[in-house]
Protein backbone atom coordinates (compact mmCIF):
# COMPACT_ATOMS: atom_id res chain seq x y z
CA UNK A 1 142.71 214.16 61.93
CA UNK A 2 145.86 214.66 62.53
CA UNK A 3 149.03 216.11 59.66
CA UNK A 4 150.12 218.89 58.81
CA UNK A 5 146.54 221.36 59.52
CA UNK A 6 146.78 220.10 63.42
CA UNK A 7 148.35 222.03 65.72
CA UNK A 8 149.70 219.07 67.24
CA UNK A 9 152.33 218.21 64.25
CA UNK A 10 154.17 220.95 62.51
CA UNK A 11 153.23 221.37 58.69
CA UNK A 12 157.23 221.30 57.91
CA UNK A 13 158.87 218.30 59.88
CA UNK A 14 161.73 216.68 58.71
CA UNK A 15 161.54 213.42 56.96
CA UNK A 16 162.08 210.13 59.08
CA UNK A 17 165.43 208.74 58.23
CA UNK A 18 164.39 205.04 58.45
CA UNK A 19 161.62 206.25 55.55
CA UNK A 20 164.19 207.68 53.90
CA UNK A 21 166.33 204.67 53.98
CA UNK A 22 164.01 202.39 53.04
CA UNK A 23 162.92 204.40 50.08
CA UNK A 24 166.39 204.13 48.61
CA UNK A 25 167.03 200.80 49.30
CA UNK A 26 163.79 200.12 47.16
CA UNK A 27 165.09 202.33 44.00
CA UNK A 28 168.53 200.72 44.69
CA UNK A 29 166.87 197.01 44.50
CA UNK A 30 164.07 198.18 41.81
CA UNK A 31 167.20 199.49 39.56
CA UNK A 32 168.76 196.23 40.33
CA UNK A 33 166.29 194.27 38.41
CA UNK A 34 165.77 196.51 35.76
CA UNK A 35 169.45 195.71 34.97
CA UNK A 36 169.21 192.07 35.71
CA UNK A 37 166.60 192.21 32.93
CA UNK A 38 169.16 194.60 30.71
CA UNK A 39 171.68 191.84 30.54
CA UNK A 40 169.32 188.80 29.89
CA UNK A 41 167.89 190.65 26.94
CA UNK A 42 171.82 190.83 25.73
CA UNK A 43 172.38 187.56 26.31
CA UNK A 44 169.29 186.86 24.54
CA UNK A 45 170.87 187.88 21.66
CA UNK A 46 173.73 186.46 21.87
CA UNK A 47 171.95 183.13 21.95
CA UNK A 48 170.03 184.01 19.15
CA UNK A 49 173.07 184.99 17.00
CA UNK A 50 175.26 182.07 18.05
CA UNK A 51 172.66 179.44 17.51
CA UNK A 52 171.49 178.06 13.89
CA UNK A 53 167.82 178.60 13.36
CA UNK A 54 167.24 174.83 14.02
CA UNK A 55 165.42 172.35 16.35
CA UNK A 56 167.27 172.92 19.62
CA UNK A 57 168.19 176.14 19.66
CA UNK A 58 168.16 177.89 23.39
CA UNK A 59 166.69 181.57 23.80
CA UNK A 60 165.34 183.42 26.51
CA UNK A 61 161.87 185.22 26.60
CA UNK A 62 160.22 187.43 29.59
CA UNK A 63 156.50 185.53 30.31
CA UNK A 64 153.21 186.95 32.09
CA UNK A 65 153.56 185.23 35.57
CA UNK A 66 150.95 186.15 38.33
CA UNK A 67 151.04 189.37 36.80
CA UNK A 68 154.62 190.30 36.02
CA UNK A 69 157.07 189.60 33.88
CA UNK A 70 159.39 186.46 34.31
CA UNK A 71 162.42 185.59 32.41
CA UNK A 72 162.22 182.03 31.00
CA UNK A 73 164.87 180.09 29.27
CA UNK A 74 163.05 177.91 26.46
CA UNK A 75 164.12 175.81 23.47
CA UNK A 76 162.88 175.70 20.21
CA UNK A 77 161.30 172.35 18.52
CA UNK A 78 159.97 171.96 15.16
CA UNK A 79 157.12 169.46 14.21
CA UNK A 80 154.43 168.43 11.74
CA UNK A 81 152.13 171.31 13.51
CA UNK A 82 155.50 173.85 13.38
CA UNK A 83 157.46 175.64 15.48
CA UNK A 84 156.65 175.70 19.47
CA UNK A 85 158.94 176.40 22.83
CA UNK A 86 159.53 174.04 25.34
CA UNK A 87 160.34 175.76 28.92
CA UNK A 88 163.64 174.37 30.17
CA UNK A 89 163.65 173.29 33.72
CA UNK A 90 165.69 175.82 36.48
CA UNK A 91 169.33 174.67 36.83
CA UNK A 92 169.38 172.44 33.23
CA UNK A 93 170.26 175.21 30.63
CA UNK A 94 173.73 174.87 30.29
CA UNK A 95 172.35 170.38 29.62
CA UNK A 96 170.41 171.31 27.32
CA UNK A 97 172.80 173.17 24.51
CA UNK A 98 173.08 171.54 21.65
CA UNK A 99 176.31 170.24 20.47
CA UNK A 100 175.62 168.65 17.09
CA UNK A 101 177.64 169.80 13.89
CA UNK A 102 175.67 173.11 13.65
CA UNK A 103 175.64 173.83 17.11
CA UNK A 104 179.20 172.52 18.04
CA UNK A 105 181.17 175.72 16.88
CA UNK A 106 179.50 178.08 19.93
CA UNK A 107 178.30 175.33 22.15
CA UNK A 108 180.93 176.17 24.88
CA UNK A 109 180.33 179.60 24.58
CA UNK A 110 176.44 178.97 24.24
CA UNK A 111 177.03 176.95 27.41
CA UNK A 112 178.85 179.27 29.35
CA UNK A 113 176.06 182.16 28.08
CA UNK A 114 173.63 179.63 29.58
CA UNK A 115 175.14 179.39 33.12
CA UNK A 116 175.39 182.91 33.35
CA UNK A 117 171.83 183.58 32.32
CA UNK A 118 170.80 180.69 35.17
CA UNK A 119 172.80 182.75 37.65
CA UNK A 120 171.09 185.93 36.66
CA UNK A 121 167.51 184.43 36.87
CA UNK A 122 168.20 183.22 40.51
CA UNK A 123 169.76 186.67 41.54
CA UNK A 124 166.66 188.45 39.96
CA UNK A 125 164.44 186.03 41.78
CA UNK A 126 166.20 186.94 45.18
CA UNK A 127 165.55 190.55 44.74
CA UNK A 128 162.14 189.82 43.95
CA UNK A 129 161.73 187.99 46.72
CA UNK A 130 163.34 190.45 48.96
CA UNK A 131 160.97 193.28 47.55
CA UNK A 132 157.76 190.86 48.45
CA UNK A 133 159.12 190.45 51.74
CA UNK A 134 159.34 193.62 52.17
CA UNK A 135 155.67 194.58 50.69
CA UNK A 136 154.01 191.80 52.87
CA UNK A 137 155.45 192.87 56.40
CA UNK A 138 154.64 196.62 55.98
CA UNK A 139 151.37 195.92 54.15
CA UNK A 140 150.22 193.61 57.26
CA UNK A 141 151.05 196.57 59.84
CA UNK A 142 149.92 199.34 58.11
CA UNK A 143 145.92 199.06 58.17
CA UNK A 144 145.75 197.82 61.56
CA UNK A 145 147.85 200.96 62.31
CA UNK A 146 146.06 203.44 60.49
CA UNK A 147 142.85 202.44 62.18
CA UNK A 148 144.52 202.77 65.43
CA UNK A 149 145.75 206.13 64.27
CA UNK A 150 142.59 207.08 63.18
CA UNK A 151 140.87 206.40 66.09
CA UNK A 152 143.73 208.13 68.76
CA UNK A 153 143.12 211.25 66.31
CA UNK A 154 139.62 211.43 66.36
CA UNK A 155 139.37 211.05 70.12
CA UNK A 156 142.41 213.55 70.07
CA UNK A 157 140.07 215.40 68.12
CA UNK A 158 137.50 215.57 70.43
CA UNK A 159 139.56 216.47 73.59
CA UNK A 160 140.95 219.16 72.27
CA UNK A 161 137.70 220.61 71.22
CA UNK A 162 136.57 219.65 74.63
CA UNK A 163 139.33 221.82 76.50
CA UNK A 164 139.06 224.83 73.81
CA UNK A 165 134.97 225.08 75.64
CA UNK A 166 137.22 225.01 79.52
């Protein structure tokens, strides 16, 4: 096999700059998420704090989506059976504030909190997309390469332990 114990490959080489660069464009887009998700918690609680507990009141909540966590803008409703959210489609947010007496002091600014929470969610869901993108194409190369590897090495293997007999 071949790495860093073959004489082939020296045990120090230098790292390969397109690995490198790669690598840091992942902690660059991971940290850009992880802040995405820093402001939407704020403006969270904004909504909470500008809002009167009462039937309509917007809030946003991360959810267990395929596996990770999704931010979701919902809105509260009260019934007989109590309190329950009601997911509010992409893109209607800043529709769905509330503007009745005990709303209408922050709806603007409810409104505006809304849009900006909507744009957030779609630039989030870019870089997510981006880092699938990214997963799928080298995770469909990578096996089929490594067997390939594996089997130049072992043959590689096998010469050279064939011409160390010469």
């Amino acid at each position: 096999m071949l790495g860093g114990d073959s004489p082939l490959i020296p045990a120090a080489r230098p790292q390969n700059a397109s690995i490198l660069k790669a690598r840091i464009e992942l902690e660059k887009l991971d940290r850009l998420v992880s802040e995405i998700d820093q402001v939407l918690v704020v403006l969270d609680g904004l909504l909470d704090t500008l809002q009167p507990p009462l039937t309509g009141k917007l809030r946003i909540e991360f959810r267990d989506q395929r596996g990770s966590l999704t931010p979701v803008i919902y809105k509260y409703r009260h019934g007989r059976n109590g309190w329950w959210q009601e997911v509010v489609k992409k893109g209607t947010a800043s529709r769905a504030v509330r503007r009745s007496k005990k709303f209408e002091a922050n709806s603007q600014l409810v409104k505006m909190l809304c849009r900006e929470a909507e744009e957030l969610m779609e630039m989030r869901r870019r870089v997510n997309a981006m880092l699938g993108r990214f997963t799928a194409s080298s995770l469909g190369g990578t096996s089929s390469m490594r067997e390939r590897l594996d089997a130049l090495s072992s043959s590689l293997a096998e010469l050279t332990a064939a011409s160390a007999d010469i």
